[in-house]
N, C-alpha and C. Protein backbone atom coordinates (compact mmCIF):
# COMPACT_ATOMS: atom_id res chain seq x y z
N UNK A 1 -15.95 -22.57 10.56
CA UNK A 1 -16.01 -21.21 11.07
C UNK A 1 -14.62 -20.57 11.14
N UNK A 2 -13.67 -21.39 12.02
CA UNK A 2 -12.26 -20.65 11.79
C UNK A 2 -11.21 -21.20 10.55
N UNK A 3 -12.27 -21.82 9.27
CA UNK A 3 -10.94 -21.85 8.26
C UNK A 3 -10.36 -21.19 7.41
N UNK A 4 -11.09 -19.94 7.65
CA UNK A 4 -10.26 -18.75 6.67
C UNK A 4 -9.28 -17.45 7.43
N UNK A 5 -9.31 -18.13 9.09
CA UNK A 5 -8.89 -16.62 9.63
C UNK A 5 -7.15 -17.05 9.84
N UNK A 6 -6.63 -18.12 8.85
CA UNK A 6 -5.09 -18.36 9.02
C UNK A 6 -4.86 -18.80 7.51
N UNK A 7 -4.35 -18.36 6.69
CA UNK A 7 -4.00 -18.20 5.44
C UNK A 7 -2.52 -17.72 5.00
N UNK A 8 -2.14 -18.08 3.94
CA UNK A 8 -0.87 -18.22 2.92
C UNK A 8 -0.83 -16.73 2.41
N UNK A 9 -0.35 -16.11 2.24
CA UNK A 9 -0.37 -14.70 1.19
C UNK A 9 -0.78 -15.59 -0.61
N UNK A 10 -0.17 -16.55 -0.29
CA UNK A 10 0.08 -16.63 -1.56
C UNK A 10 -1.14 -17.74 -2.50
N UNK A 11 -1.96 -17.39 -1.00
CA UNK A 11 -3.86 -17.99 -1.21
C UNK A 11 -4.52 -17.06 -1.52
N UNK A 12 -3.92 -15.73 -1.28
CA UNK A 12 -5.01 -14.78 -1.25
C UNK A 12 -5.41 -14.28 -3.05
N UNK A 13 -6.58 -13.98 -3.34
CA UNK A 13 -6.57 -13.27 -4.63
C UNK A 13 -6.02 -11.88 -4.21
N UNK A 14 -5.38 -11.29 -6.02
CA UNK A 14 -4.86 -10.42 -5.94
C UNK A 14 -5.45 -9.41 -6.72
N UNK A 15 -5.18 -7.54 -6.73
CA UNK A 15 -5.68 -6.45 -7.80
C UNK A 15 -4.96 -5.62 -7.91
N UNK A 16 -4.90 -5.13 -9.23
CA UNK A 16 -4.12 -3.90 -9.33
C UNK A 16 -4.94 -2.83 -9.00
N UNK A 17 -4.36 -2.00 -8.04
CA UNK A 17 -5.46 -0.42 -8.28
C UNK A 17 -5.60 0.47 -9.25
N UNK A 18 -6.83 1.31 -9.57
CA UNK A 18 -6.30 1.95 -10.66
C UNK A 18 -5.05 2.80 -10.30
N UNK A 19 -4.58 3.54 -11.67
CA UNK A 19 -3.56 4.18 -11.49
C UNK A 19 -2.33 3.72 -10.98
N UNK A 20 -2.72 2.65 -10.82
CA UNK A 20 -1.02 1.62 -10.79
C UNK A 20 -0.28 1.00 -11.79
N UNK A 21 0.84 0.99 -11.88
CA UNK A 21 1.44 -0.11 -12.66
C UNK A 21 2.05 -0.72 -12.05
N UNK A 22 2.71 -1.93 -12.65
CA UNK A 22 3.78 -2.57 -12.22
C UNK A 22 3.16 -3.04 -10.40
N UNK A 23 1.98 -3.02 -10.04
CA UNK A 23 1.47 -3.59 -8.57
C UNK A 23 0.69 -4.83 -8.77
N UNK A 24 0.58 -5.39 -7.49
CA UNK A 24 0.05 -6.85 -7.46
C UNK A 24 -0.51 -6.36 -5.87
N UNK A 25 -1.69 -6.32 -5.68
CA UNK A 25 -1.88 -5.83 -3.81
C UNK A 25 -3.01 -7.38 -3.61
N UNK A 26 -3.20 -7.54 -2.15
CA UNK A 26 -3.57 -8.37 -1.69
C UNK A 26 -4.65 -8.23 -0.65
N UNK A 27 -5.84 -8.29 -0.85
CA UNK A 27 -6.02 -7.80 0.78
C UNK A 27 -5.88 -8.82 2.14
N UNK A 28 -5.41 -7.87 2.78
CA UNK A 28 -4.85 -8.88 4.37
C UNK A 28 -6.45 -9.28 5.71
N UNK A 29 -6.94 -8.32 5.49
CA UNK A 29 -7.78 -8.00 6.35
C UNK A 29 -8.56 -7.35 5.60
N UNK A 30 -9.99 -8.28 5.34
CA UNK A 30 -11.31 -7.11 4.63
C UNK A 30 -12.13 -6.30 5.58
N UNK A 31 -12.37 -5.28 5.20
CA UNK A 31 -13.41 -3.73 5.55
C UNK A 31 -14.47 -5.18 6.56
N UNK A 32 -15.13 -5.71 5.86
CA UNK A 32 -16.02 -6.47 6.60
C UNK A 32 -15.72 -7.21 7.64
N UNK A 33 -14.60 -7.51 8.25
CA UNK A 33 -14.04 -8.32 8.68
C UNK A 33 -13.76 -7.31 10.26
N UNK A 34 -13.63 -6.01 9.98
CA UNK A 34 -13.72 -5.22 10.86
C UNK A 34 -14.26 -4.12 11.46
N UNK A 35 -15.60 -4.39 10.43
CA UNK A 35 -17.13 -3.72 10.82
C UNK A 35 -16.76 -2.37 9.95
N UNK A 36 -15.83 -2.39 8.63
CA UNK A 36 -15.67 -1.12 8.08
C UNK A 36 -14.87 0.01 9.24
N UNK A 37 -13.57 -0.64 9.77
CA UNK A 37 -13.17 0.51 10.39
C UNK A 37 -11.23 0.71 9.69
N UNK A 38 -11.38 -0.57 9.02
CA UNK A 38 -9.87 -0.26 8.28
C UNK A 38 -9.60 -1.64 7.23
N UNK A 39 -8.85 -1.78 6.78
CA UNK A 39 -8.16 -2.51 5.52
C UNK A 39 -6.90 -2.43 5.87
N UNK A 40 -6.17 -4.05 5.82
CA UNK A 40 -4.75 -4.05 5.47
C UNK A 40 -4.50 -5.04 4.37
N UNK A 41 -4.09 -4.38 3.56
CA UNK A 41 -3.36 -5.02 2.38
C UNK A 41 -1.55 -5.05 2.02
N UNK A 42 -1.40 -5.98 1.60
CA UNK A 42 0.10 -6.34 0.93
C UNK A 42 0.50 -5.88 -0.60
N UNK A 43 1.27 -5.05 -0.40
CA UNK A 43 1.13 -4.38 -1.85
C UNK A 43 2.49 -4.71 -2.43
N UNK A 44 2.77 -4.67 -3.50
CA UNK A 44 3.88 -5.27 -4.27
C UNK A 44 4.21 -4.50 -5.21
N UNK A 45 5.70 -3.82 -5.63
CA UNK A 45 5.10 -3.24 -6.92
C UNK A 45 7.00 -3.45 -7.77
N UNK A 46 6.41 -4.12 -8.57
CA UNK A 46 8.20 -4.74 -9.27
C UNK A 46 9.03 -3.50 -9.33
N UNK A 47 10.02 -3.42 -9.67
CA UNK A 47 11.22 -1.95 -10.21
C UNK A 47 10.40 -1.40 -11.31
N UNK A 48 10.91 -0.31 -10.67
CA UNK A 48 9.86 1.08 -11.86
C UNK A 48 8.34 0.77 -11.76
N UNK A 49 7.79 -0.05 -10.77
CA UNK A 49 6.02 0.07 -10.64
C UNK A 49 5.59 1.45 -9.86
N UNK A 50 4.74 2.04 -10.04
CA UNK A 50 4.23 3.18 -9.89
C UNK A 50 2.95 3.43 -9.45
N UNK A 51 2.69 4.23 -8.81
CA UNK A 51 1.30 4.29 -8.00
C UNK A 51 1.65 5.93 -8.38
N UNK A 52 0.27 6.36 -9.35
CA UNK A 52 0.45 7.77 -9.80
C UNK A 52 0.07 8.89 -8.54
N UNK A 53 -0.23 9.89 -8.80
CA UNK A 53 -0.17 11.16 -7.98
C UNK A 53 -1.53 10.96 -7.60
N UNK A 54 -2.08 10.85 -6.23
CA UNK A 54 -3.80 10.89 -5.98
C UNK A 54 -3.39 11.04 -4.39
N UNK A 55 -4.81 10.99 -3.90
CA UNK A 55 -5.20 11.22 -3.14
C UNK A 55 -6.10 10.64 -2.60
N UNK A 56 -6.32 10.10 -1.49
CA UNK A 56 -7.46 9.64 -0.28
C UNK A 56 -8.71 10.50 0.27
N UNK A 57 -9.34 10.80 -0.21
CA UNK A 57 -10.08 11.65 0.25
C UNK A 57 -10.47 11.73 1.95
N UNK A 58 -11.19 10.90 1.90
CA UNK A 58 -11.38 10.41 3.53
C UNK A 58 -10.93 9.21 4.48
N UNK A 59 -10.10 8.78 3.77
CA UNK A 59 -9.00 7.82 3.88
C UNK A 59 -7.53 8.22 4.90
N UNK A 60 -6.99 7.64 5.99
CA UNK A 60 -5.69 7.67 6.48
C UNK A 60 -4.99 6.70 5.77
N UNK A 61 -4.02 6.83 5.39
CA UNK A 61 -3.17 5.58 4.61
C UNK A 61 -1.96 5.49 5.55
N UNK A 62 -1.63 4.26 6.09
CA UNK A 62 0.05 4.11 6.50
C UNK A 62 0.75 2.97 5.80
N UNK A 63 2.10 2.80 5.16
CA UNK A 63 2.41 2.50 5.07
C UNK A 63 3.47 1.60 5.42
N UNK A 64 4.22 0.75 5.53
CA UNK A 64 5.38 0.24 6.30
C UNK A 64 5.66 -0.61 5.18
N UNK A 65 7.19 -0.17 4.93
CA UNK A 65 8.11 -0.77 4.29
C UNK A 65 8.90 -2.30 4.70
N UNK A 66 8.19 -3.32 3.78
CA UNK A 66 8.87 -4.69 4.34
C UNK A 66 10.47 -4.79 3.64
N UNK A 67 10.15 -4.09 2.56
CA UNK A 67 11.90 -4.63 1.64
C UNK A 67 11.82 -3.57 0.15
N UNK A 68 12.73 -3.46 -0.78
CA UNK A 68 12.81 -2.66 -1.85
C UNK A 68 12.72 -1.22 -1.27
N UNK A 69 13.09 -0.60 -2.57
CA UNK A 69 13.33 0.48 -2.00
C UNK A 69 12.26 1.50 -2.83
N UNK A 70 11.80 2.82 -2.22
CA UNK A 70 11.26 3.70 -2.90
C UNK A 70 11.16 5.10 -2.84
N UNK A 71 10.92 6.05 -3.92
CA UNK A 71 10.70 7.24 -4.00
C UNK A 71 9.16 7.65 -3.41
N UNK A 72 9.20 8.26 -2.42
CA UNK A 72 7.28 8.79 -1.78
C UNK A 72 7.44 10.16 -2.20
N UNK A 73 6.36 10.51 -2.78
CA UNK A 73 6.15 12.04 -2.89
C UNK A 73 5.01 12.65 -2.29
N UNK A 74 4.85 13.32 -1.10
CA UNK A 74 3.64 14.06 -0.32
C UNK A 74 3.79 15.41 -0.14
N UNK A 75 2.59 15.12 -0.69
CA UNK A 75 1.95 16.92 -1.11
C UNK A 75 2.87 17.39 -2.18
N UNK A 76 3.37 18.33 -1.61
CA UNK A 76 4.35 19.70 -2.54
C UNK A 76 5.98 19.41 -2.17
N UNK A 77 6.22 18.38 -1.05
CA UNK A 77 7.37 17.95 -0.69
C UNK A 77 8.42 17.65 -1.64
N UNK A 78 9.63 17.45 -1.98
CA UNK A 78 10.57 16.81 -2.55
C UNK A 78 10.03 15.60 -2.29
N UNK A 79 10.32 14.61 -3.28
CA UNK A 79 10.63 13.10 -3.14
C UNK A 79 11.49 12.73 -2.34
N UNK A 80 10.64 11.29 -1.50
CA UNK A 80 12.22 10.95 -0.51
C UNK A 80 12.24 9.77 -0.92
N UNK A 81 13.66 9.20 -0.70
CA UNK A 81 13.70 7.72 -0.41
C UNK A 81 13.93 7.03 0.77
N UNK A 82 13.02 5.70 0.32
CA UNK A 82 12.50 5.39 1.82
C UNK A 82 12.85 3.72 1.54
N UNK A 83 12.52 3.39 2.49
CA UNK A 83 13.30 1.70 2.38
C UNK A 83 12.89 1.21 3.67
N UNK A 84 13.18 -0.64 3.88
CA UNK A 84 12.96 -1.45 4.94
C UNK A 84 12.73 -0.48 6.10
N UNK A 85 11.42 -0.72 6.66
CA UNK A 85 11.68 -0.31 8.27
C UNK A 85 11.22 1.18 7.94
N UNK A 86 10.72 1.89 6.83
CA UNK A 86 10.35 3.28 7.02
C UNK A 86 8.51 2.94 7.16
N UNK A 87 8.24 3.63 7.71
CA UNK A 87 6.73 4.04 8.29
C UNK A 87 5.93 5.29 7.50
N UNK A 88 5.41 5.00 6.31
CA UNK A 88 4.68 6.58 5.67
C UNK A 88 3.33 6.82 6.53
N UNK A 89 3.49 8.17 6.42
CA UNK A 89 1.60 8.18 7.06
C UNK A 89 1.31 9.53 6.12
N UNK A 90 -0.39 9.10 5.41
CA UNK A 90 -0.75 10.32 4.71
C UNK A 90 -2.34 10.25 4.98
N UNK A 91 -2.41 11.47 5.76
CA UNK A 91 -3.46 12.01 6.07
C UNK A 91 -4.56 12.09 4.65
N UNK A 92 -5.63 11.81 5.20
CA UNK A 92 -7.10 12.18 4.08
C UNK A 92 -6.58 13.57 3.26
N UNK A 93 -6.46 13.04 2.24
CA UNK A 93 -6.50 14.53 1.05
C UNK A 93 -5.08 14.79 0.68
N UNK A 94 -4.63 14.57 1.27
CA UNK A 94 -2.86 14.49 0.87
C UNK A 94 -2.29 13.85 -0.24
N UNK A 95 -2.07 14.09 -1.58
CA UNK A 95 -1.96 13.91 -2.46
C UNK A 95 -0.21 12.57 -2.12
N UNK A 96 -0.23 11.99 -3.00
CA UNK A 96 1.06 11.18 -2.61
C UNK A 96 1.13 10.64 -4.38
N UNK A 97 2.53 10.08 -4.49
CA UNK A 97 2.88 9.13 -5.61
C UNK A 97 3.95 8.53 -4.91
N UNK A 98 4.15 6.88 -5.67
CA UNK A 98 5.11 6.24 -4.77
C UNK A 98 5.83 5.49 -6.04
N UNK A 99 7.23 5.09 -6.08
CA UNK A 99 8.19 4.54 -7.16
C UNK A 99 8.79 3.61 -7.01
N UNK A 100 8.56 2.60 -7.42
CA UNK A 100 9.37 1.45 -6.49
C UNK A 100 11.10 1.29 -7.50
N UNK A 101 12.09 1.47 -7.01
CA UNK A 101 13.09 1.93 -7.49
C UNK A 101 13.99 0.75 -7.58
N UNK A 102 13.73 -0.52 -7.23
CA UNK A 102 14.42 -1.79 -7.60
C UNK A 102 15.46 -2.02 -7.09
N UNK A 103 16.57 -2.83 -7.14
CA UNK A 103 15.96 -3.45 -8.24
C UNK A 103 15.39 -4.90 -7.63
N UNK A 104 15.45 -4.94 -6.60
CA UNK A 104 14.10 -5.78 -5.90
C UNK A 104 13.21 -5.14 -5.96
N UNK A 105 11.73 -6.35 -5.99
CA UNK A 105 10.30 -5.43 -5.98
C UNK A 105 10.63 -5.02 -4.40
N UNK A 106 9.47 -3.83 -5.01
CA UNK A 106 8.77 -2.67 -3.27
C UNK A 106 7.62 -4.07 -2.68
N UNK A 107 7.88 -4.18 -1.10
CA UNK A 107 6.61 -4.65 -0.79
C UNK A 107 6.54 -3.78 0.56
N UNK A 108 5.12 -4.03 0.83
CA UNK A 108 4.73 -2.68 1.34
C UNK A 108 4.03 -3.93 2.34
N UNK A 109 3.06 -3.01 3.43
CA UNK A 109 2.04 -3.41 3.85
C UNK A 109 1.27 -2.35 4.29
N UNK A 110 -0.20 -2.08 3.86
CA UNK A 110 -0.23 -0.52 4.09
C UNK A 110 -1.84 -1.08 4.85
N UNK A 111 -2.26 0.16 5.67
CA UNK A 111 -3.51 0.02 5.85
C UNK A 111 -4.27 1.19 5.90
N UNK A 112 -5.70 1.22 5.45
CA UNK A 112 -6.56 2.53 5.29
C UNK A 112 -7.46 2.44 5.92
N UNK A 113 -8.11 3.61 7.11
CA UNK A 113 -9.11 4.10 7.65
C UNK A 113 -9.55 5.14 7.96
N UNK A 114 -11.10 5.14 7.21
CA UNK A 114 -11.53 3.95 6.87
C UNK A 114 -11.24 3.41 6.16
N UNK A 115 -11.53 1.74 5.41
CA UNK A 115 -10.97 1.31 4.14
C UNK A 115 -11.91 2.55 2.88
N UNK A 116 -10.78 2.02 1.76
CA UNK A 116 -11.17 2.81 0.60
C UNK A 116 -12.09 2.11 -0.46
């Protein structure tokens, strides 16, 4: 009963999302696991990996920066760069793209609610 609720990252299976390159994500915590009220996944994305321009429809996304560095773009904003220790938050419908700028990979840990 409790042998799956303490695990390795590096047990977990992994997916690229669409519209990604250069990512490897993980999930941390499944939708089922919390009656469908959120998802946390480990996202990875080598130098120059890319997560194109989209949007969450009914989705909150936050992000938190573990290491690497990156370009976030929300909404109509300039691009910023963001790094260790920054916190993104993008509201449902908020268009975003993210750049992982190297030259260590971006790892992330982000979570969505609801999950997507």
């Amino acid at each position: 009963m409790t042998d799956n609720l303490i695990q390795n990252l590096a047990d977990l299976a992994t997916y690229v999302p669409p519209g990604h390159s250069g990512t490897e994500n993980a999930r941390l915590v499944l939708k089922d696991e919390t009656g469908g009220s959120f998802e946390m996944v480990h996202g990875t994305l080598a130098p120059g990996g890319h997560a194109a321009r989209h949007s969450n429809a009914d989705a909150f996304q936050a992000m938190y920066v573990l290491g690497g560095a990156a370009e976030v773009a929300l909404g109509g904003a300039a691009p910023r760069r963001c790094g260790a220790g920054d916190v993104v938050r993008i509201p449902p419908g908020l268009e975003n793209e993210v750049t992982s700028l190297g030259p260590e990979p971006l790892r992330l840990i982000i979570v969505y609610s609801p999950p997507i």
